[in-house]
C-alpha atoms as a PDB file:
ATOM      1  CA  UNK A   1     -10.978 -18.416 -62.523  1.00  0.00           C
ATOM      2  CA  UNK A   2      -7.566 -17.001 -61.296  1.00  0.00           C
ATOM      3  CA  UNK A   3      -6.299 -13.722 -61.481  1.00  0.00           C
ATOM      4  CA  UNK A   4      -3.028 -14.880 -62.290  1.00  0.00           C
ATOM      5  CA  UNK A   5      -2.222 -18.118 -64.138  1.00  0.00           C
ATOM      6  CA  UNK A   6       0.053 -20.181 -65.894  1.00  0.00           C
ATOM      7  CA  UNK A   7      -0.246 -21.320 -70.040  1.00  0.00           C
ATOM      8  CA  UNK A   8       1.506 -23.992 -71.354  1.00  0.00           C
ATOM      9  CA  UNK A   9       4.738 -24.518 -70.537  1.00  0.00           C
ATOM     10  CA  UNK A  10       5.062 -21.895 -67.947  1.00  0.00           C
ATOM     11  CA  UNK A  11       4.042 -24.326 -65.293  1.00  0.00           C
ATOM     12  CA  UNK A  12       7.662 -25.962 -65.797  1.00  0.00           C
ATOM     13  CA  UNK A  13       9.156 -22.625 -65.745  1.00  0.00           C
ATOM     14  CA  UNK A  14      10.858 -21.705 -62.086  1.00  0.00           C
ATOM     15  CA  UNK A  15      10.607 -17.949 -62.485  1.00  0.00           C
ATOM     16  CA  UNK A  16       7.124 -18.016 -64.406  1.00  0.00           C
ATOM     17  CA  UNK A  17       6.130 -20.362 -61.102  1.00  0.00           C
ATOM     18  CA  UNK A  18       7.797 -17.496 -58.612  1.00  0.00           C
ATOM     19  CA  UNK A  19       6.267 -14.937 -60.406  1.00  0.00           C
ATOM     20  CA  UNK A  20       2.392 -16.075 -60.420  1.00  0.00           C
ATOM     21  CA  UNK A  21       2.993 -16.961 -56.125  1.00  0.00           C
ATOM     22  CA  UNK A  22       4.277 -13.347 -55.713  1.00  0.00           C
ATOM     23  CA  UNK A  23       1.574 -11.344 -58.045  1.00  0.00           C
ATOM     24  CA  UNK A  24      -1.287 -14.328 -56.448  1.00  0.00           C
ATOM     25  CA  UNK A  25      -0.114 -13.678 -52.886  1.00  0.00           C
ATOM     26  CA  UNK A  26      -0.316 -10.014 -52.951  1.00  0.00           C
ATOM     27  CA  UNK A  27      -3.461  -8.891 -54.808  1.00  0.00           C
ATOM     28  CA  UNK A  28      -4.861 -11.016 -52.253  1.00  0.00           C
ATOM     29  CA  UNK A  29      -3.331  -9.106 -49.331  1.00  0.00           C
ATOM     30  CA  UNK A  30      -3.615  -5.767 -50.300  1.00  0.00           C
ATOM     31  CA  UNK A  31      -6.544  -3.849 -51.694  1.00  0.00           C
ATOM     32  CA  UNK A  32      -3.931  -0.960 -53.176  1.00  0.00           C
ATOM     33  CA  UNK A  33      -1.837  -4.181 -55.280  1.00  0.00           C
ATOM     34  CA  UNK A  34      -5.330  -5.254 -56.760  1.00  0.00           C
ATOM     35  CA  UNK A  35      -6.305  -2.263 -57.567  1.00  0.00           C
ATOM     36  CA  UNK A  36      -2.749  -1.461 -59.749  1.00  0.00           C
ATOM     37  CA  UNK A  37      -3.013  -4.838 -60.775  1.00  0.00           C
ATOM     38  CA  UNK A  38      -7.182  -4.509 -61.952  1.00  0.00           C
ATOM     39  CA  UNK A  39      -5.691  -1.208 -64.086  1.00  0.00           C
ATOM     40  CA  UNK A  40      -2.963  -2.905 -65.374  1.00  0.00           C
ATOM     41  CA  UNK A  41      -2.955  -3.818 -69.943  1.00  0.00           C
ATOM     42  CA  UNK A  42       0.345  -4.161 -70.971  1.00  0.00           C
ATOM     43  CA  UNK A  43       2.760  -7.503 -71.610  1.00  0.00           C
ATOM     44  CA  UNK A  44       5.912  -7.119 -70.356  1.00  0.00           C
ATOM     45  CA  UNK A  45       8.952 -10.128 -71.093  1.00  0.00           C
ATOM     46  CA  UNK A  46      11.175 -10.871 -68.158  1.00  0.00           C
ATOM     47  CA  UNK A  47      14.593 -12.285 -69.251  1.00  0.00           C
ATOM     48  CA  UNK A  48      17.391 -13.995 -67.120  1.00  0.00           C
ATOM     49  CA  UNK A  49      20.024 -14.436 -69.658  1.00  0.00           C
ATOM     50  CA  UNK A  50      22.354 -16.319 -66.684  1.00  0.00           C
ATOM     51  CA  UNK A  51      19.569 -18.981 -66.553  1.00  0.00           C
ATOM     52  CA  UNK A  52      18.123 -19.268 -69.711  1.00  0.00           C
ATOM     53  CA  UNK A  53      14.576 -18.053 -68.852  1.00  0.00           C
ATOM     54  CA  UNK A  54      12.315 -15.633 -70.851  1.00  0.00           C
ATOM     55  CA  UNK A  55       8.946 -15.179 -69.142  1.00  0.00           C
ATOM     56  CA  UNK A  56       6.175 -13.522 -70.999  1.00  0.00           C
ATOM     57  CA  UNK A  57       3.293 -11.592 -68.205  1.00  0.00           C
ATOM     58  CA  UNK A  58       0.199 -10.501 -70.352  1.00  0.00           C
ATOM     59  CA  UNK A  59      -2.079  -8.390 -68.146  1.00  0.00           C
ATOM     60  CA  UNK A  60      -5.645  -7.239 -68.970  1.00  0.00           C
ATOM     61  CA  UNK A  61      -7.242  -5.275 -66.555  1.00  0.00           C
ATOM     62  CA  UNK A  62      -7.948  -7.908 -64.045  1.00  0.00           C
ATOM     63  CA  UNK A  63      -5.798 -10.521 -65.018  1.00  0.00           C
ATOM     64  CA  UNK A  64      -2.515 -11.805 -65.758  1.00  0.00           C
ATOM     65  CA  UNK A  65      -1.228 -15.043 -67.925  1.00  0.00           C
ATOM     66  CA  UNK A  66       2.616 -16.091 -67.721  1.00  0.00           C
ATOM     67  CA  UNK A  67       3.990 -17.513 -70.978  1.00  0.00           C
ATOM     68  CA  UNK A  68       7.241 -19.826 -71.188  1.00  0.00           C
ATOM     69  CA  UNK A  69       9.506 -17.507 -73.250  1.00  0.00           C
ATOM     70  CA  UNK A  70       8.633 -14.185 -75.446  1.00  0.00           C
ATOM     71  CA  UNK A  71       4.546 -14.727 -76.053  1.00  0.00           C
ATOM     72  CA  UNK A  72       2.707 -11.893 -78.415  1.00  0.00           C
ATOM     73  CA  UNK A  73       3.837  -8.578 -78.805  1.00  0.00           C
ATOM     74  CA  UNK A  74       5.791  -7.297 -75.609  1.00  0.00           C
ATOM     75  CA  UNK A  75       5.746  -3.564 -74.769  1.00  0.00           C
ATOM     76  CA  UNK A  76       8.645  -3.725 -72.225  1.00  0.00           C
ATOM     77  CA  UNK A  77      11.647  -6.595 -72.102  1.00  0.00           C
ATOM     78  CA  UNK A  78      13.361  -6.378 -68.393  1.00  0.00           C
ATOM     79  CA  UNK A  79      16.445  -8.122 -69.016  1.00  0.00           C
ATOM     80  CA  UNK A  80      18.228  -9.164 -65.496  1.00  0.00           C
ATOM     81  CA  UNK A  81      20.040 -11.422 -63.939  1.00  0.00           C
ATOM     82  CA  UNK A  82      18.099 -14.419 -62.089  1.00  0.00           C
ATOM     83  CA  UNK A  83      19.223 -12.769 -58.732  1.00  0.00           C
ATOM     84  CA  UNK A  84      17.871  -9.017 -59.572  1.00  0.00           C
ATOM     85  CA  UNK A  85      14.935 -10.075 -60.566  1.00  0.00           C
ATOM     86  CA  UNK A  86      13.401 -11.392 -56.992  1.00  0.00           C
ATOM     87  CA  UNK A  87      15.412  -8.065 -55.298  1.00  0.00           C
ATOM     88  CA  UNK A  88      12.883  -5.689 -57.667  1.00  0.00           C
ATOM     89  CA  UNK A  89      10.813  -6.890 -55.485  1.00  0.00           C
ATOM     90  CA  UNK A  90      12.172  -5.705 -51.838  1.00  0.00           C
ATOM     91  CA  UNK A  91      11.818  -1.709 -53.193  1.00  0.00           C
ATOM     92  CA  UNK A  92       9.866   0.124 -50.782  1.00  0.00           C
ATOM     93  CA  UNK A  93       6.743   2.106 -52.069  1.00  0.00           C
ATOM     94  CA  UNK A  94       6.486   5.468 -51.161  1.00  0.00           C
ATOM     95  CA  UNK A  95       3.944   7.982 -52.601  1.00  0.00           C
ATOM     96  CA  UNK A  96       2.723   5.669 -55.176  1.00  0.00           C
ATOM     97  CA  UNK A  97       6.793   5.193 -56.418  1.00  0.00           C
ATOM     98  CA  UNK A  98       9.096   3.034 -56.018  1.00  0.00           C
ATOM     99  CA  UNK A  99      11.591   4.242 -53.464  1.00  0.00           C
ATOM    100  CA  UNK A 100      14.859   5.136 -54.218  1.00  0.00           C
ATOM    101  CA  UNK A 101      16.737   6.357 -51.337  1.00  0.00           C
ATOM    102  CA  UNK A 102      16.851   3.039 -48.884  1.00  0.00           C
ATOM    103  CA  UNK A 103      19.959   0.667 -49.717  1.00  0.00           C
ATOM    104  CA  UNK A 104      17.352  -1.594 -51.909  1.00  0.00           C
ATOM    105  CA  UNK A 105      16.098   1.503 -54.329  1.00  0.00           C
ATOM    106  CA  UNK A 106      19.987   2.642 -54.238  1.00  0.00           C
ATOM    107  CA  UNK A 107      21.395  -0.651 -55.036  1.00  0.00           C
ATOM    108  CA  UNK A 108      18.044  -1.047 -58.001  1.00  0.00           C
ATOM    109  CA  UNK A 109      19.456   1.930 -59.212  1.00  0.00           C
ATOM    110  CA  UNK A 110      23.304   0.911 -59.409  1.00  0.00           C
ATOM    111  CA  UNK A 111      22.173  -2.103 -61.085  1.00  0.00           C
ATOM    112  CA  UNK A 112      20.412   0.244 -63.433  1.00  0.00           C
ATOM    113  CA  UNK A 113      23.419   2.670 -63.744  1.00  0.00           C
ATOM    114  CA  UNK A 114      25.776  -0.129 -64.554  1.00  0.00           C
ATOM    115  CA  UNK A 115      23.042  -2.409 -67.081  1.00  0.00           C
ATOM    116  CA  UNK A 116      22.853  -5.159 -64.846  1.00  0.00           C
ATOM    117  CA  UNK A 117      19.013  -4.584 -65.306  1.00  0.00           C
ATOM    118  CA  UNK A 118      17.919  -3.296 -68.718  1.00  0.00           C
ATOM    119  CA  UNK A 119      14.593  -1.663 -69.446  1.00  0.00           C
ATOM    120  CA  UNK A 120      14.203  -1.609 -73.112  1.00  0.00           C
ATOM    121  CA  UNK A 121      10.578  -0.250 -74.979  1.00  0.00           C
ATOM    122  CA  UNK A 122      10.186  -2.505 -78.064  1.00  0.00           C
ATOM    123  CA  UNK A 123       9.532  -0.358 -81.113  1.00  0.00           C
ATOM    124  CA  UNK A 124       6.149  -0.835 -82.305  1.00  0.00           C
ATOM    125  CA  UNK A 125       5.229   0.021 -85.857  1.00  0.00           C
ATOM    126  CA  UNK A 126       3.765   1.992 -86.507  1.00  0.00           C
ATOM    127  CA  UNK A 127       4.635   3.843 -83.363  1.00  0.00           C
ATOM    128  CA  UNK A 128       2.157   4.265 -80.644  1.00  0.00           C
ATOM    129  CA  UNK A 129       3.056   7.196 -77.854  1.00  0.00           C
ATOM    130  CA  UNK A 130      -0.096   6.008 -75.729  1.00  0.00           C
ATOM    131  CA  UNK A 131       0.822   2.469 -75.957  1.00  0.00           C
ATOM    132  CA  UNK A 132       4.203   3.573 -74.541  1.00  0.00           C
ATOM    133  CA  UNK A 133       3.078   5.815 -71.951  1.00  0.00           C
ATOM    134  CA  UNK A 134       0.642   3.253 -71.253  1.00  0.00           C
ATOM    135  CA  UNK A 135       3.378   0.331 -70.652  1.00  0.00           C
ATOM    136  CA  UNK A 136       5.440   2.942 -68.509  1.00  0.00           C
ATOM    137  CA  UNK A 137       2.681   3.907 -65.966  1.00  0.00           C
ATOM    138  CA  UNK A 138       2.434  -0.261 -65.935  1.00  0.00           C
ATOM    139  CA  UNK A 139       5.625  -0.986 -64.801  1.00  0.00           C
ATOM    140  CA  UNK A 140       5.366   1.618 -62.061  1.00  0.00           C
ATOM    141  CA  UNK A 141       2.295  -0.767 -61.383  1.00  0.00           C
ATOM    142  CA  UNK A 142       3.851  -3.748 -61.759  1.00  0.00           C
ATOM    143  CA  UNK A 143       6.515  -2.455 -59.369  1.00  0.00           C
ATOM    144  CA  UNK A 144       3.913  -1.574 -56.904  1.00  0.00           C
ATOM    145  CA  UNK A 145       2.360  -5.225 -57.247  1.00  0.00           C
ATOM    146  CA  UNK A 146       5.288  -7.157 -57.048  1.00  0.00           C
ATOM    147  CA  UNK A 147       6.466  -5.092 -53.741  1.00  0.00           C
ATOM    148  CA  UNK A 148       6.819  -7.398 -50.872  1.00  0.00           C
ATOM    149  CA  UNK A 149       7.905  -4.394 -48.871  1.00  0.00           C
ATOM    150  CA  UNK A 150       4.473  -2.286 -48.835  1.00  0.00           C
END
């Protein structure tokens, strides 16, 4: 069984399709991605609002399904241009962390500054604080995984 796949109508889905190449590609070149990605439980939603995409990535410890559009109960919504989405994944990692100080964690950051990329926690009720921690350490993960620059 993959690590990473596609449900439904993900497989017609051009980020969903990027997405499962990048995560496949580098949990099988580095023992440090497939380790973040083996820890990894949370379900994050990707949107491009330029293009009209939503992508839905479920992980659980081990593996990762893709979803066409907003699937189950996301912890995190990244909501970014079709363009920013593939540069989150030049950062540098450093220390465990994404890096901030090149011109690709600088520019990241801009983008953040000025909302071109949105990081929004969806409100669960009733709250959960470990959940949320728990989805945080995950995208620092996620990060990590999607890295094609460590």
């Amino acid at each position: 069984m993959d690590a990473v796949r596609l449900e439904g109508r993900a497989e017609e889905n051009g980020l969903a399709l990027m997405l499962q190449g990048l995560l496949s590609e580098n949990i099988a070149a580095s023992e440090n991605k497939r380790h973040d990605f083996n820890a990894m439980s949370s379900i994050f939603a990707l949107v491009a609002p330029d293009a009209e995409v939503t992508v839905t990535l479920a992980f659980d410890r081990g593996s990762c399904t893709l979803y066409d559009g907003l699937h189950g109960d996301p912890d995190l919504m990244i909501t970014a241009n079709s363009d920013a989405i593939p540069a989150m994944s030049l950062l540098q990692i450093r220390h465990g962390l994404p890096w901030l100080f090149d011109d690709n964690g600088k520019a990241f950051v801009r983008s953040l500054l000025g909302r071109d990329v949105r990081i929004s926690v969806l409100v669960k009720i009733p709250p959960s604080p470990l959940r949320t921690l728990t989805a945080a350490v995950d995208l620092v993960r996620l990060t990590k995984v999607l890295s094609v620059n460590s």
